[in-house]
C-alpha atoms as a PDB file:
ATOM      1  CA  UNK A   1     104.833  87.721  22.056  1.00  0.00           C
ATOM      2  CA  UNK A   2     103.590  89.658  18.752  1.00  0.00           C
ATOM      3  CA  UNK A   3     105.573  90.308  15.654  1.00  0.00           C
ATOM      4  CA  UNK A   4     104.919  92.660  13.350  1.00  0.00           C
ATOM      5  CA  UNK A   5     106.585  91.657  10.406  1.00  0.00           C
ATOM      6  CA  UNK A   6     106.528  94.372   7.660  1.00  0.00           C
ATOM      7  CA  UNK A   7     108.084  91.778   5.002  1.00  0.00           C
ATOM      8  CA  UNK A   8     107.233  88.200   3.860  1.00  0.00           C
ATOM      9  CA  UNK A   9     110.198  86.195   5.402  1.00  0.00           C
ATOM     10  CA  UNK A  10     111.707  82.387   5.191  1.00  0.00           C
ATOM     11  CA  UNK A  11     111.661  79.540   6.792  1.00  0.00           C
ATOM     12  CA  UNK A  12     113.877  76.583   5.297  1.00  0.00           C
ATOM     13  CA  UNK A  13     111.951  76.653   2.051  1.00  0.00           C
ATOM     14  CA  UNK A  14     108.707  78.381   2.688  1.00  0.00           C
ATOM     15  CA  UNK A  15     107.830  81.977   2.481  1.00  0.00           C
ATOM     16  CA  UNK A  16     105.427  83.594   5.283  1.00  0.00           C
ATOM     17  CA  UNK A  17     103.414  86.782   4.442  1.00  0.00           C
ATOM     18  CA  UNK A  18     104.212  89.617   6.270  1.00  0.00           C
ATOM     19  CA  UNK A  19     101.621  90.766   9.146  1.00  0.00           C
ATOM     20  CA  UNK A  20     101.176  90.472  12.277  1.00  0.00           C
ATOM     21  CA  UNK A  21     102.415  86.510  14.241  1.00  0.00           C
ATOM     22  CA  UNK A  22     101.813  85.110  17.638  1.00  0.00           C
ATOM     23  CA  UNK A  23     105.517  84.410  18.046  1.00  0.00           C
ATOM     24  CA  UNK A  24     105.864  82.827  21.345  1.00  0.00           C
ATOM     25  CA  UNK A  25     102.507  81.456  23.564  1.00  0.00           C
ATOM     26  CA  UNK A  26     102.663  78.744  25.883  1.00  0.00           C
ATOM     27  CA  UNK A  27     101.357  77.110  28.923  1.00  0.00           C
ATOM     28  CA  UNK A  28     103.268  74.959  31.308  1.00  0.00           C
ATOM     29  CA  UNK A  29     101.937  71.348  30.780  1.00  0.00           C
ATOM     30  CA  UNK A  30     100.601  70.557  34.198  1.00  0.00           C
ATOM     31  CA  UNK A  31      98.468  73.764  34.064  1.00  0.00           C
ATOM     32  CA  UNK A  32      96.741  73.036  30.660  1.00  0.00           C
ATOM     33  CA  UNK A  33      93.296  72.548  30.144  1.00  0.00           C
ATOM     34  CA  UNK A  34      92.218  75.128  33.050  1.00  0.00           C
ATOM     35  CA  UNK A  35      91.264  78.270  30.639  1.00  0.00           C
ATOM     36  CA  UNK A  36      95.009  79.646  30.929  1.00  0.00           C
ATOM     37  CA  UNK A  37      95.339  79.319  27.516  1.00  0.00           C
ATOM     38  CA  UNK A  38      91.848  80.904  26.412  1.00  0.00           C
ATOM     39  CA  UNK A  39      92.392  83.715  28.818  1.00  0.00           C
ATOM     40  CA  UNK A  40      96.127  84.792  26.878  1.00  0.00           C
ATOM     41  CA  UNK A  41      94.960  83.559  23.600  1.00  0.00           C
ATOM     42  CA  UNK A  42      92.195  86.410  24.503  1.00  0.00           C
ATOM     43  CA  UNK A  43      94.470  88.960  25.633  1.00  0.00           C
ATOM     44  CA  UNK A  44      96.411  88.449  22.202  1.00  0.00           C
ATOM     45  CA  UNK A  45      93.350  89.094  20.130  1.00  0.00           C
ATOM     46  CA  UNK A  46      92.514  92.337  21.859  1.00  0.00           C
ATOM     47  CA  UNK A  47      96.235  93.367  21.562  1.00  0.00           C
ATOM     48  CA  UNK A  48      95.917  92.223  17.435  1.00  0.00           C
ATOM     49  CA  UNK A  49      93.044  94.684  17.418  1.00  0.00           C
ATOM     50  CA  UNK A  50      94.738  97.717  18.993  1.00  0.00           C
ATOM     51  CA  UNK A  51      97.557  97.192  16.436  1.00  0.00           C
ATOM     52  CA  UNK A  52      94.581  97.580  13.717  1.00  0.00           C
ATOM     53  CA  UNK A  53      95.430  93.934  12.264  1.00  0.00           C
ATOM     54  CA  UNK A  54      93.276  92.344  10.008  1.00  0.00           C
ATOM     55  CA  UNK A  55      94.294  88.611  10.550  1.00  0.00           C
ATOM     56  CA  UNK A  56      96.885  87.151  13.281  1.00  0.00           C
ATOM     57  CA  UNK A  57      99.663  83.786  12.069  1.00  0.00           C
ATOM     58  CA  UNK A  58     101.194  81.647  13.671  1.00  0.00           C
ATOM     59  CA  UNK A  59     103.441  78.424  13.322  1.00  0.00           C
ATOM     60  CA  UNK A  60     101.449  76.183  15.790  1.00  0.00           C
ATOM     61  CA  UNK A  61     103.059  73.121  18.400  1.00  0.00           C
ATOM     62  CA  UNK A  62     101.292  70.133  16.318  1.00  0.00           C
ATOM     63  CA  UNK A  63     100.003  68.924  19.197  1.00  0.00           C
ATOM     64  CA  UNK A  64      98.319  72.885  19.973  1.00  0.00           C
ATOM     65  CA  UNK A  65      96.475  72.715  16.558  1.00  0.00           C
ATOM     66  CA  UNK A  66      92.820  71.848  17.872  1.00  0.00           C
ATOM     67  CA  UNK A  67      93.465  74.192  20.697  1.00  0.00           C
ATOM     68  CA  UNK A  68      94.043  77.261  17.916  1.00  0.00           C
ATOM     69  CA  UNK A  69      91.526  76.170  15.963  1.00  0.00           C
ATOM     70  CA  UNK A  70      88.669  75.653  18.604  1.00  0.00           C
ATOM     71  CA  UNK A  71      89.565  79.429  18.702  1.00  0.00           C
ATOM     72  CA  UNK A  72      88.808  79.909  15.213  1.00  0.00           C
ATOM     73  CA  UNK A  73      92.193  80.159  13.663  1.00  0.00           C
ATOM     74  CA  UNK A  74      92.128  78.091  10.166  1.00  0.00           C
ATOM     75  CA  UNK A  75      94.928  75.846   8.859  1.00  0.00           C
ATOM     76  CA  UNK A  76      96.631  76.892   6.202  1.00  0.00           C
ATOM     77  CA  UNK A  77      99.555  74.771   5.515  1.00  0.00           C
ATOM     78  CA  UNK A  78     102.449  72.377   6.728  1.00  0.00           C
ATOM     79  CA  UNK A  79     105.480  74.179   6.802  1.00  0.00           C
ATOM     80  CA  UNK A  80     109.063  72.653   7.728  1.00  0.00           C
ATOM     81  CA  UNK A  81     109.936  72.710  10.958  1.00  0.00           C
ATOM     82  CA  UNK A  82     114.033  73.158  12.162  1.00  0.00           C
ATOM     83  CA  UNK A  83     113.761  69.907  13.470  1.00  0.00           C
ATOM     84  CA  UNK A  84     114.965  67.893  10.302  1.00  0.00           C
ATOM     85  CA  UNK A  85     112.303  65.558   8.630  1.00  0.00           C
ATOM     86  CA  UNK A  86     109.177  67.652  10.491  1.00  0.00           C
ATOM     87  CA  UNK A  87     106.903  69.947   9.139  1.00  0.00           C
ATOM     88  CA  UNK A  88     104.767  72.697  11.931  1.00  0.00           C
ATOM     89  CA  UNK A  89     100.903  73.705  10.921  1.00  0.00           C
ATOM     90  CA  UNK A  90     100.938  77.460   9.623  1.00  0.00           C
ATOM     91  CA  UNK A  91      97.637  78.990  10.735  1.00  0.00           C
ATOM     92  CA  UNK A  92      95.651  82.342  10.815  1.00  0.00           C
ATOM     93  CA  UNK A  93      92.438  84.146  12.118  1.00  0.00           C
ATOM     94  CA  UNK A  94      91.363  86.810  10.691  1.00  0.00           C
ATOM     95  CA  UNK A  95      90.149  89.413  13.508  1.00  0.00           C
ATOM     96  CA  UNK A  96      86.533  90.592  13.926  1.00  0.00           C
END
């Protein structure tokens, strides 16, 4: 899912810029790694473009980060994760 958030917002002690997020993306583990991904990820960009956004964040799965970024999106920072003692990668892409 998208979010458009109009206002920078928290999470634990961290403040994300407002804009539009890939909130919720995944693939079910035994069907990774057959274009599934690339083919929503794709579907998500067009969408980001419709809305007239100029860049797309998200807080990534750790273990998703080289699949985001082989797509372009950039890291940007560690941010804390709920899960006590953790920290998630915040990324972006800016749209073309």
């Amino acid at each position: 899912s998208l979010v458009n958030r109009r206002d920078s917002w928290s999470v634990a002690t961290s403040v994300l810029a407002a804009g539009i997020w890939l909130d919720h993306m995944f693939v079910e583990p035994p069907w990774i790694g057959r274009g599934i991904g690339s083919r929503l990820l794709a579907a998500v960009l067009v969408q980001c473009r419709a809305m007239g956004a100029e860049c797309v964040y998200l807080l990534a799965d750790p273990h998703a980060r080289g699949f985001y970024e082989k797509h372009g999106f950039e890291y940007v920072r560690e941010v804390p994760s709920s899960i006590a003692g953790r920290t998630t990668p915040l990324l972006r892409k800016t749209i073309d």
